[in-house]
PDB file of N, CA and C in Angstrom:
ATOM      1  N   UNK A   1      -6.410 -57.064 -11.126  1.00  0.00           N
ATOM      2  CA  UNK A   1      -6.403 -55.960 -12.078  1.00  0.00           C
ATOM      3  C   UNK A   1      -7.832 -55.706 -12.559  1.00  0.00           C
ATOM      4  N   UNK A   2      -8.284 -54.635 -13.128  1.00  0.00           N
ATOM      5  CA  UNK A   2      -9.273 -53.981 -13.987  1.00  0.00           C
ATOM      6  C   UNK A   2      -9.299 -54.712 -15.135  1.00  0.00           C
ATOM      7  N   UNK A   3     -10.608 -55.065 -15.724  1.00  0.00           N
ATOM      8  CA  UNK A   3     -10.990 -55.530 -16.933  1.00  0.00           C
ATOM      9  C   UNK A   3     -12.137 -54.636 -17.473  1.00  0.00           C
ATOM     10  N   UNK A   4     -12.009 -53.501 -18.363  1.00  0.00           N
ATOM     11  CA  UNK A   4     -12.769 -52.861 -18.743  1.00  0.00           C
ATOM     12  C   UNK A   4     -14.092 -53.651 -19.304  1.00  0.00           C
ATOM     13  N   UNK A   5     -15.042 -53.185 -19.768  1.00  0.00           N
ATOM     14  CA  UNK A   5     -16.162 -53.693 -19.891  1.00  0.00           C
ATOM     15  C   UNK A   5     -16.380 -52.757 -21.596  1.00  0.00           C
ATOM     16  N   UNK A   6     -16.987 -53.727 -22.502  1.00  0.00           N
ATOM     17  CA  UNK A   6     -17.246 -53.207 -23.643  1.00  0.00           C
ATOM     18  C   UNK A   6     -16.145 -52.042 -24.555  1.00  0.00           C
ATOM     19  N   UNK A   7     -16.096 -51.478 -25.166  1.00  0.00           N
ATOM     20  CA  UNK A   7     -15.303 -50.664 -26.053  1.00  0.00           C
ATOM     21  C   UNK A   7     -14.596 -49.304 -24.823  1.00  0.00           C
ATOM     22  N   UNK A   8     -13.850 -49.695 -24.003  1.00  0.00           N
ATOM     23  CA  UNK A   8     -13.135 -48.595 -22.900  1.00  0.00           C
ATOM     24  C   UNK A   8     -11.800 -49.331 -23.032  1.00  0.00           C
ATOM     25  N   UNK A   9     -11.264 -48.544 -22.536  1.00  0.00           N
ATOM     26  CA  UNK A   9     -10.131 -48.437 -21.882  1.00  0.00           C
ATOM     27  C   UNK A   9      -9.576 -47.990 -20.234  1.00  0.00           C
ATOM     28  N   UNK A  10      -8.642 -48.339 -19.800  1.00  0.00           N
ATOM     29  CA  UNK A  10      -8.078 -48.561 -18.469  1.00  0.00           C
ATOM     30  C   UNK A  10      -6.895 -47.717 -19.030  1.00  0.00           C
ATOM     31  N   UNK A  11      -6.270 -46.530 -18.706  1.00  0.00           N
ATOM     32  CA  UNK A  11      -5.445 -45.751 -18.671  1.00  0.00           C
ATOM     33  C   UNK A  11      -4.664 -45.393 -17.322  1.00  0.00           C
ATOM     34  N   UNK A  12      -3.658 -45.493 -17.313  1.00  0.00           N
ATOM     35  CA  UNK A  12      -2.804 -44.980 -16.090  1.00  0.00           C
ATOM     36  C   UNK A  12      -2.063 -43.718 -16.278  1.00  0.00           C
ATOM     37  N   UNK A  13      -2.464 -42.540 -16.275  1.00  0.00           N
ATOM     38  CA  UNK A  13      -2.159 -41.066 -16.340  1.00  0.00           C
ATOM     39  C   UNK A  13      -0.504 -41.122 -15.992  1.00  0.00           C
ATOM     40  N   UNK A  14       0.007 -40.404 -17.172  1.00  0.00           N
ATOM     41  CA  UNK A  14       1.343 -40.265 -16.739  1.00  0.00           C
ATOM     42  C   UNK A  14       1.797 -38.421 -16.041  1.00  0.00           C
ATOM     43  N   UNK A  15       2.269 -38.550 -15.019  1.00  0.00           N
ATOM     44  CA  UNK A  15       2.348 -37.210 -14.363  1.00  0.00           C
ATOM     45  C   UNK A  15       3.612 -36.846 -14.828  1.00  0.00           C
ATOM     46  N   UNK A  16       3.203 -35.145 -14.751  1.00  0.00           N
ATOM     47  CA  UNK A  16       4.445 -34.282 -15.462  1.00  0.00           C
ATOM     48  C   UNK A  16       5.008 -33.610 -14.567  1.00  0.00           C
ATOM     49  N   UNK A  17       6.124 -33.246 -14.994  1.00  0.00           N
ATOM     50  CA  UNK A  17       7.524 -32.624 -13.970  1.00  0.00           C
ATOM     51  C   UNK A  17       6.777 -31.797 -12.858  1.00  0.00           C
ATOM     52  N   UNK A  18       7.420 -31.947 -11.677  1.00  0.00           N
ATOM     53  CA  UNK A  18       6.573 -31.124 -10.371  1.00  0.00           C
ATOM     54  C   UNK A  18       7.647 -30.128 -10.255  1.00  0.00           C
ATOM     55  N   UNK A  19       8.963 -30.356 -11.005  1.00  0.00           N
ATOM     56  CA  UNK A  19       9.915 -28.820 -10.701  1.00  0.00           C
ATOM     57  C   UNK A  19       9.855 -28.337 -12.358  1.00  0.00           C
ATOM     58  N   UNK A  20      10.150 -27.027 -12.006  1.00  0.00           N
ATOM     59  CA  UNK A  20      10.274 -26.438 -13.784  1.00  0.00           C
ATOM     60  C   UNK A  20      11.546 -26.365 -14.216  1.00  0.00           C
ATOM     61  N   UNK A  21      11.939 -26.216 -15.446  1.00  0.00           N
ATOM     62  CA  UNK A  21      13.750 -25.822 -15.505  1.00  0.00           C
ATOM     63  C   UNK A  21      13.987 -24.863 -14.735  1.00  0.00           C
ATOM     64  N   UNK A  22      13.899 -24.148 -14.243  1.00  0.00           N
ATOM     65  CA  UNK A  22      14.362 -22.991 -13.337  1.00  0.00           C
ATOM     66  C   UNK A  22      15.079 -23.563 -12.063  1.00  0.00           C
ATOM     67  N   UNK A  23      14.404 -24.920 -11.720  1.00  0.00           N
ATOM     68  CA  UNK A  23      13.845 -25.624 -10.140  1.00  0.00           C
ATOM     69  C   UNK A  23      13.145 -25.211  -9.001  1.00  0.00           C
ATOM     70  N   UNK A  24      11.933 -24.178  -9.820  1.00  0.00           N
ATOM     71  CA  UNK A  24      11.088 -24.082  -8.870  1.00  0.00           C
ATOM     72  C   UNK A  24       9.898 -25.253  -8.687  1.00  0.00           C
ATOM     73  N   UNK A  25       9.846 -25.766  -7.364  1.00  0.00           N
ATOM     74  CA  UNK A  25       9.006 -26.912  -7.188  1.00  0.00           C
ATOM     75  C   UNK A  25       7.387 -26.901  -7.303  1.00  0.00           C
ATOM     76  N   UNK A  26       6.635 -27.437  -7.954  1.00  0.00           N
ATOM     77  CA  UNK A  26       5.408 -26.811  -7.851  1.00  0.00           C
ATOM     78  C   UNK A  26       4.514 -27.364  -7.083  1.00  0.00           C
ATOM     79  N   UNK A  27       3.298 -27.011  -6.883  1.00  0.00           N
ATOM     80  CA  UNK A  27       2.632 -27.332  -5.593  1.00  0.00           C
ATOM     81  C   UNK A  27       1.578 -28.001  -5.770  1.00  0.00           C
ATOM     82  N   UNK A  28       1.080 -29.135  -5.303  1.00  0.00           N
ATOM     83  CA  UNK A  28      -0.179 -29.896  -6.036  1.00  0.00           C
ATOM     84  C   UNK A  28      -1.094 -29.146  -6.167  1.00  0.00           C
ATOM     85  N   UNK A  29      -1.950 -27.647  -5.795  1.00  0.00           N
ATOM     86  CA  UNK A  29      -2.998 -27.146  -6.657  1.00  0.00           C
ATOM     87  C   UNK A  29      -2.408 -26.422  -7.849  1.00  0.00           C
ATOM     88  N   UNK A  30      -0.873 -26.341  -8.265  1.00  0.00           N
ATOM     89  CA  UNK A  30      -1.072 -25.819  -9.158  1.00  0.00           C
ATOM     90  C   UNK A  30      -0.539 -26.542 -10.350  1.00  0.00           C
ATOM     91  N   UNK A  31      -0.698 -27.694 -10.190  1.00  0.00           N
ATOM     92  CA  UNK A  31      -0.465 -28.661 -11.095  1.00  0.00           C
ATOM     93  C   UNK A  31      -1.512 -29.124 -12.044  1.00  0.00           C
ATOM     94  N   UNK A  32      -1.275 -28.846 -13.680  1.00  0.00           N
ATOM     95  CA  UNK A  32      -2.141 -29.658 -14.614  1.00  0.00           C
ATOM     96  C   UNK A  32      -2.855 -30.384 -14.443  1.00  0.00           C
ATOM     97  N   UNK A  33      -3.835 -30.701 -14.814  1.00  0.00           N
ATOM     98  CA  UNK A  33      -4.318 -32.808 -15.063  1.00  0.00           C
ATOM     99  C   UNK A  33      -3.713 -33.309 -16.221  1.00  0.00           C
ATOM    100  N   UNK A  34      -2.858 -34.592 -15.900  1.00  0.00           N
ATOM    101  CA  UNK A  34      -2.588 -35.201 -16.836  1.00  0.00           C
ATOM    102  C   UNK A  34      -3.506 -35.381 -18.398  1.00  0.00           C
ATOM    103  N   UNK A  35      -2.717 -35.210 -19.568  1.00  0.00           N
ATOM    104  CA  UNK A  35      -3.280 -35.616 -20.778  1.00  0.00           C
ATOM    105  C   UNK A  35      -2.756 -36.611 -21.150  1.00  0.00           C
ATOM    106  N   UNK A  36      -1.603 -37.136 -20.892  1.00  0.00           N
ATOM    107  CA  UNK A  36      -1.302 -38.493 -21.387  1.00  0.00           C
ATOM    108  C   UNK A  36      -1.192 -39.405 -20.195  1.00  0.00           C
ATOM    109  N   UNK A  37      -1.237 -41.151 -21.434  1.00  0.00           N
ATOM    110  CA  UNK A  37      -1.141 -41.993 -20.229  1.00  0.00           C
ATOM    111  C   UNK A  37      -0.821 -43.191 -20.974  1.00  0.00           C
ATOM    112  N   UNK A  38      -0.959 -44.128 -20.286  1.00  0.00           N
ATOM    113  CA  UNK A  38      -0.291 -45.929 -20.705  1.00  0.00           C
ATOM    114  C   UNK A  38      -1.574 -46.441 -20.709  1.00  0.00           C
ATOM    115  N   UNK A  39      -2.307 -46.999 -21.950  1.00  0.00           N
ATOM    116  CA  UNK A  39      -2.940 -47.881 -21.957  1.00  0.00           C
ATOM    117  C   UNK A  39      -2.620 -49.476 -20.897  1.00  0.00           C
ATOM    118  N   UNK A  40      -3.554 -49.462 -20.149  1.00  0.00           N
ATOM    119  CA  UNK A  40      -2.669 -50.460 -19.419  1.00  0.00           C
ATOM    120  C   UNK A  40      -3.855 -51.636 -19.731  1.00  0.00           C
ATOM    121  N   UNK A  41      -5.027 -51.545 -19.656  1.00  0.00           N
ATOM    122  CA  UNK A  41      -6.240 -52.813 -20.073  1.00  0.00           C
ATOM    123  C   UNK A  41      -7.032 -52.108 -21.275  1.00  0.00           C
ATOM    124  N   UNK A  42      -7.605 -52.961 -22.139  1.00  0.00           N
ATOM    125  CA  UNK A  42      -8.619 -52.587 -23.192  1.00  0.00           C
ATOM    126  C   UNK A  42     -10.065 -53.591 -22.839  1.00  0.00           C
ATOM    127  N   UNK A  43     -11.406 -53.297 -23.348  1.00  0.00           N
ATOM    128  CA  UNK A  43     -12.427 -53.949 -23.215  1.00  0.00           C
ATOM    129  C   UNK A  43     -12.271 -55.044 -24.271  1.00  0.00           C
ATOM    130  N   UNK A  44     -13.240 -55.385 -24.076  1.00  0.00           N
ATOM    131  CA  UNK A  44     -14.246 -56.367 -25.307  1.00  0.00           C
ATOM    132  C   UNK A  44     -13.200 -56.372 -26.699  1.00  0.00           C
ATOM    133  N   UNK A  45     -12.287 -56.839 -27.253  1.00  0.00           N
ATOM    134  CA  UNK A  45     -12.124 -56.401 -28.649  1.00  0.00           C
ATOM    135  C   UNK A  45     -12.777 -56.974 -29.573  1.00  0.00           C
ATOM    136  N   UNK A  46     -13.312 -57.300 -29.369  1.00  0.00           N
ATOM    137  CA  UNK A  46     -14.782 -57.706 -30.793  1.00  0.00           C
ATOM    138  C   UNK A  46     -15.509 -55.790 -30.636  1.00  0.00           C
ATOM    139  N   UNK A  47     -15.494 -55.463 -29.668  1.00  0.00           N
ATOM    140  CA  UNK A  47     -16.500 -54.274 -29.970  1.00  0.00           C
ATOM    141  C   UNK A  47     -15.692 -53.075 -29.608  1.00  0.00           C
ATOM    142  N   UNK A  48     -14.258 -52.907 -30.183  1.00  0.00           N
ATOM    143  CA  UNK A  48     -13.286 -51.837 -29.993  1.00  0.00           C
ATOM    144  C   UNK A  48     -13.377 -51.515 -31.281  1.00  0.00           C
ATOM    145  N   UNK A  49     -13.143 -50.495 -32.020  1.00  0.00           N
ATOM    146  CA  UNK A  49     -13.359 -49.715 -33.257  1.00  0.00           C
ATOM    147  C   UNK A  49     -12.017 -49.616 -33.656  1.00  0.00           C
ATOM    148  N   UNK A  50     -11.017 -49.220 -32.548  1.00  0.00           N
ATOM    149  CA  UNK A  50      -9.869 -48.946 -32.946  1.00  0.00           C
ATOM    150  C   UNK A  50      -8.926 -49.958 -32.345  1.00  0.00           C
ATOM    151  N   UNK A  51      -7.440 -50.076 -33.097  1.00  0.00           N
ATOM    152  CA  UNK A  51      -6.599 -51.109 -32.788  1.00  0.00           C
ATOM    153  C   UNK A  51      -5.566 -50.530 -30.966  1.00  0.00           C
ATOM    154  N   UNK A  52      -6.467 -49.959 -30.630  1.00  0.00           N
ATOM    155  CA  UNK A  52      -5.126 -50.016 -29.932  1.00  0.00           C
ATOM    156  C   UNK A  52      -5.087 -50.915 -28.592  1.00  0.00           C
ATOM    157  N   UNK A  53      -4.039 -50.800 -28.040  1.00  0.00           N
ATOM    158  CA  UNK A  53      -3.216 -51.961 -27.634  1.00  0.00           C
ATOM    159  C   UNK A  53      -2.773 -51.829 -26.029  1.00  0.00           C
ATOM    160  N   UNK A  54      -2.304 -52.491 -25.105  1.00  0.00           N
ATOM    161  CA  UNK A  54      -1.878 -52.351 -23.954  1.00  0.00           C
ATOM    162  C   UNK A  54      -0.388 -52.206 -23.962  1.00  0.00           C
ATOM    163  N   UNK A  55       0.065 -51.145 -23.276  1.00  0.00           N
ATOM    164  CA  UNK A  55       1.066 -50.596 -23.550  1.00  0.00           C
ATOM    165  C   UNK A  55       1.264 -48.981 -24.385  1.00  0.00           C
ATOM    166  N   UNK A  56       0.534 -48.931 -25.028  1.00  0.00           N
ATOM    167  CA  UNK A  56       0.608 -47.951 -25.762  1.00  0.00           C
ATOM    168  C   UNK A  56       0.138 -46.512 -25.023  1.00  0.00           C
ATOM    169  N   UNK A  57       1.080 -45.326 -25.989  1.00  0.00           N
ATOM    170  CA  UNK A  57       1.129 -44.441 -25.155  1.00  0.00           C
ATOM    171  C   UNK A  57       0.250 -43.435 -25.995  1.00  0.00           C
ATOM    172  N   UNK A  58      -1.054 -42.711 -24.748  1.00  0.00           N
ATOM    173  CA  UNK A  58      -2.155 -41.796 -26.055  1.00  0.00           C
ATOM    174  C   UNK A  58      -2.167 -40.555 -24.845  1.00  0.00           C
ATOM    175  N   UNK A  59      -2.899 -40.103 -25.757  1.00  0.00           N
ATOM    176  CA  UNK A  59      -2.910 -38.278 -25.443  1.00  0.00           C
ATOM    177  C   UNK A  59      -4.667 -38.119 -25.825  1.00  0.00           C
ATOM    178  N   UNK A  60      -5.065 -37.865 -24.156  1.00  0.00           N
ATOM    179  CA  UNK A  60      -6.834 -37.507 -23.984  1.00  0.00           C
ATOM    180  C   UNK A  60      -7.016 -36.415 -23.531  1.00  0.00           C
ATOM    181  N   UNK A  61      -8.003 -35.978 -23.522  1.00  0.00           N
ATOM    182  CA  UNK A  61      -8.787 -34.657 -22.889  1.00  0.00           C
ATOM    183  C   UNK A  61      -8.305 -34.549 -21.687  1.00  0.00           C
ATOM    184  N   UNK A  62      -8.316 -33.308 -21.125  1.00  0.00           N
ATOM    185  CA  UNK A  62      -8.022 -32.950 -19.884  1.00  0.00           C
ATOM    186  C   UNK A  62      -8.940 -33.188 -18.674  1.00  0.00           C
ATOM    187  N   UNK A  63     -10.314 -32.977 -19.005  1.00  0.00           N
ATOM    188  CA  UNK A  63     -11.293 -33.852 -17.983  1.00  0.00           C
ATOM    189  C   UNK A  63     -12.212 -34.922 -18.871  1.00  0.00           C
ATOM    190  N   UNK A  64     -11.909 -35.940 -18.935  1.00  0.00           N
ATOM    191  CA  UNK A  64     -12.388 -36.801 -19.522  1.00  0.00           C
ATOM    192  C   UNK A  64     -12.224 -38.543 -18.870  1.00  0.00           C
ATOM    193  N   UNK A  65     -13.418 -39.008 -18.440  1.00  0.00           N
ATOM    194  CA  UNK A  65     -12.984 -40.489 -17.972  1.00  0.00           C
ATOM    195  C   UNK A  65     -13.101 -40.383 -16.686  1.00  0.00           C
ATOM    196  N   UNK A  66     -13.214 -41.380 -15.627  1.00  0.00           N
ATOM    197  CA  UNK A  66     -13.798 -41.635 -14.954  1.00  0.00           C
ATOM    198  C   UNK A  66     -12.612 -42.079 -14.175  1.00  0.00           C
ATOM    199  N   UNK A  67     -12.376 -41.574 -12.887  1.00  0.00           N
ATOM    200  CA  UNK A  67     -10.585 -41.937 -12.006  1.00  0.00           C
ATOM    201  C   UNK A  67     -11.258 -42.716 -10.987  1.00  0.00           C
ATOM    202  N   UNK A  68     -10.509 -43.509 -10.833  1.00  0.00           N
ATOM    203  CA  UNK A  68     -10.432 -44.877  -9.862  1.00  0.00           C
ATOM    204  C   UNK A  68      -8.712 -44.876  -9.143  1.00  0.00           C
ATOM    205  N   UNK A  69      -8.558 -45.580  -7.983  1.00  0.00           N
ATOM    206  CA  UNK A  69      -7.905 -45.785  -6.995  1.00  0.00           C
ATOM    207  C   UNK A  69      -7.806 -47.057  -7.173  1.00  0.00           C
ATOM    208  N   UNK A  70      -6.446 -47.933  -7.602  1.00  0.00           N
ATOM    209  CA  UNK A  70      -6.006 -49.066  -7.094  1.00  0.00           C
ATOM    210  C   UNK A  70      -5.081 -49.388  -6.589  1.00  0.00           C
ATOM    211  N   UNK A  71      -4.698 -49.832  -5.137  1.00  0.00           N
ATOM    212  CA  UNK A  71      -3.760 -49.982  -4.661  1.00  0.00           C
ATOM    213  C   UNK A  71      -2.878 -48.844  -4.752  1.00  0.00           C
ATOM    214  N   UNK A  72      -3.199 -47.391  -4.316  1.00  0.00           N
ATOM    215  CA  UNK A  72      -2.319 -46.453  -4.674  1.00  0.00           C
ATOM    216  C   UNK A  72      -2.308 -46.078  -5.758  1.00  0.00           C
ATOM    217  N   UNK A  73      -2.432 -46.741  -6.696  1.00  0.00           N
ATOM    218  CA  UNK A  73      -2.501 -45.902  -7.816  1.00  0.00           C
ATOM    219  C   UNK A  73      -3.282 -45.489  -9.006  1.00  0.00           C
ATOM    220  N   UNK A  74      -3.884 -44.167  -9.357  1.00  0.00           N
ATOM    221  CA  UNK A  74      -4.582 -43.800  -9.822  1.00  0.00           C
ATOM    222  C   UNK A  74      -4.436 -44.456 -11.714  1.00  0.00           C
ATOM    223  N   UNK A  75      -5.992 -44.674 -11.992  1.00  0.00           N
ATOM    224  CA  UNK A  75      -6.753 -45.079 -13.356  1.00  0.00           C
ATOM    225  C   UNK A  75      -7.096 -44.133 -14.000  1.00  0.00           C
ATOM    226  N   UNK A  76      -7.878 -43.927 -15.434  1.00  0.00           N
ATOM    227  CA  UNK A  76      -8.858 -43.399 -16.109  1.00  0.00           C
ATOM    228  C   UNK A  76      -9.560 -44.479 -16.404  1.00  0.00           C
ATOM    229  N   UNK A  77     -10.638 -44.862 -16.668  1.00  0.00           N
ATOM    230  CA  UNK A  77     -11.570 -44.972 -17.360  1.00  0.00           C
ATOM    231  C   UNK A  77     -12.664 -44.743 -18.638  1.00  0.00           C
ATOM    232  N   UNK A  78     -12.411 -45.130 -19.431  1.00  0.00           N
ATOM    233  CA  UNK A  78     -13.026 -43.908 -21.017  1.00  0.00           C
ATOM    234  C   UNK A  78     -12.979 -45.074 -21.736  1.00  0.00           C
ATOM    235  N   UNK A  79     -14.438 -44.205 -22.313  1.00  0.00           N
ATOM    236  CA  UNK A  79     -14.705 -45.138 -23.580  1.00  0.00           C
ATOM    237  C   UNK A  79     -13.451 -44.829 -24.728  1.00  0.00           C
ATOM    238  N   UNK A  80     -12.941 -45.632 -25.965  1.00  0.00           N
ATOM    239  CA  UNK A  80     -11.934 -45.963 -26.737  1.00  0.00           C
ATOM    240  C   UNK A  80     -12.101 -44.442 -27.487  1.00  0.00           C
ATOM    241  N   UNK A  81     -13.286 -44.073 -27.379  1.00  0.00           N
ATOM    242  CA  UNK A  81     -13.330 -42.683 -28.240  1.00  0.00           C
ATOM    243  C   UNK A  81     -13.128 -41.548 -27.930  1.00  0.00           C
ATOM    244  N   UNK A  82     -12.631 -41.592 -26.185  1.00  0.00           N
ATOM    245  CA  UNK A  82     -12.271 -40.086 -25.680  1.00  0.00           C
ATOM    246  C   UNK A  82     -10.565 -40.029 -26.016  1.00  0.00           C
ATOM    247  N   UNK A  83      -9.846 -41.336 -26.500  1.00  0.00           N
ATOM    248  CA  UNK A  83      -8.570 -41.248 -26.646  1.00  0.00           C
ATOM    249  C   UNK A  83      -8.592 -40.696 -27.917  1.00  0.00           C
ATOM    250  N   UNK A  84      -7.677 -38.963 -27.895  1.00  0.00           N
ATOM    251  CA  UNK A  84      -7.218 -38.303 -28.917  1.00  0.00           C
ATOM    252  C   UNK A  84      -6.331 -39.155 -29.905  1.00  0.00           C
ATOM    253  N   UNK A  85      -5.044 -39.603 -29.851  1.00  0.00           N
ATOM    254  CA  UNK A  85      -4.472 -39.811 -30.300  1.00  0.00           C
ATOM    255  C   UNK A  85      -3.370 -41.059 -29.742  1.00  0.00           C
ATOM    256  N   UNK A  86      -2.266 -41.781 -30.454  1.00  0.00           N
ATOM    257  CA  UNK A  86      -1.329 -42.170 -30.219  1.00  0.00           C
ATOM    258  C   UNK A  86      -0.165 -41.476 -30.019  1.00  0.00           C
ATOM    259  N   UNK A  87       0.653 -41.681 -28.949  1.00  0.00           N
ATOM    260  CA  UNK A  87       2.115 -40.941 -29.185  1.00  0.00           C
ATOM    261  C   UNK A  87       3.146 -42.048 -29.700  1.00  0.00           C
ATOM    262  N   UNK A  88       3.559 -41.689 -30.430  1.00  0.00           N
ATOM    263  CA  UNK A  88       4.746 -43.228 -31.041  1.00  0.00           C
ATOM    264  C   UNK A  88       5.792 -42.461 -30.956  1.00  0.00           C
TER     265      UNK A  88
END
């Protein structure tokens, strides 16, 4: 696994519906970029500002953070301060 380095976070983008209520299917260019995701690793916590946690579910910028490939499946990368918010 990823071990962020200093005050970041390791995010795993959660993807949104590819059909609409209607059930029209949509097509990967015309699909969003994810804004939310699962905290899945945190850095350093001596030098994190904020409490949050692995597991937890936040809501970031639309291009923000740095995407990585592991084993299939796509990361973010971002410092603790590009995360907008918590979703609880």
């Amino acid at each position: 696994m990823i071990e962020p380095l200093g005050p970041r976070v390791l995010i795993r983008p959660l993807e949104k519906e590819t059909t609409t209520k209607s059930g029209i299917i949509l097509p990967e260019t015309a699909k969003e970029k994810p804004q939310q995701g699962v905290v899945e690793a945190i850095g350093t916590e001596e030098e994190m500002l904020t409490d949050l946690a692995v597991g937890d579910k936040v809501l970031f910028a639309k291009y923000t953070g740095s995407e990585i490939q592991v084993d299939g499946t796509t990361y973010l990368i971002m410092d603790e301060g590009e995360v907008l918010a918590r979703i609880k």
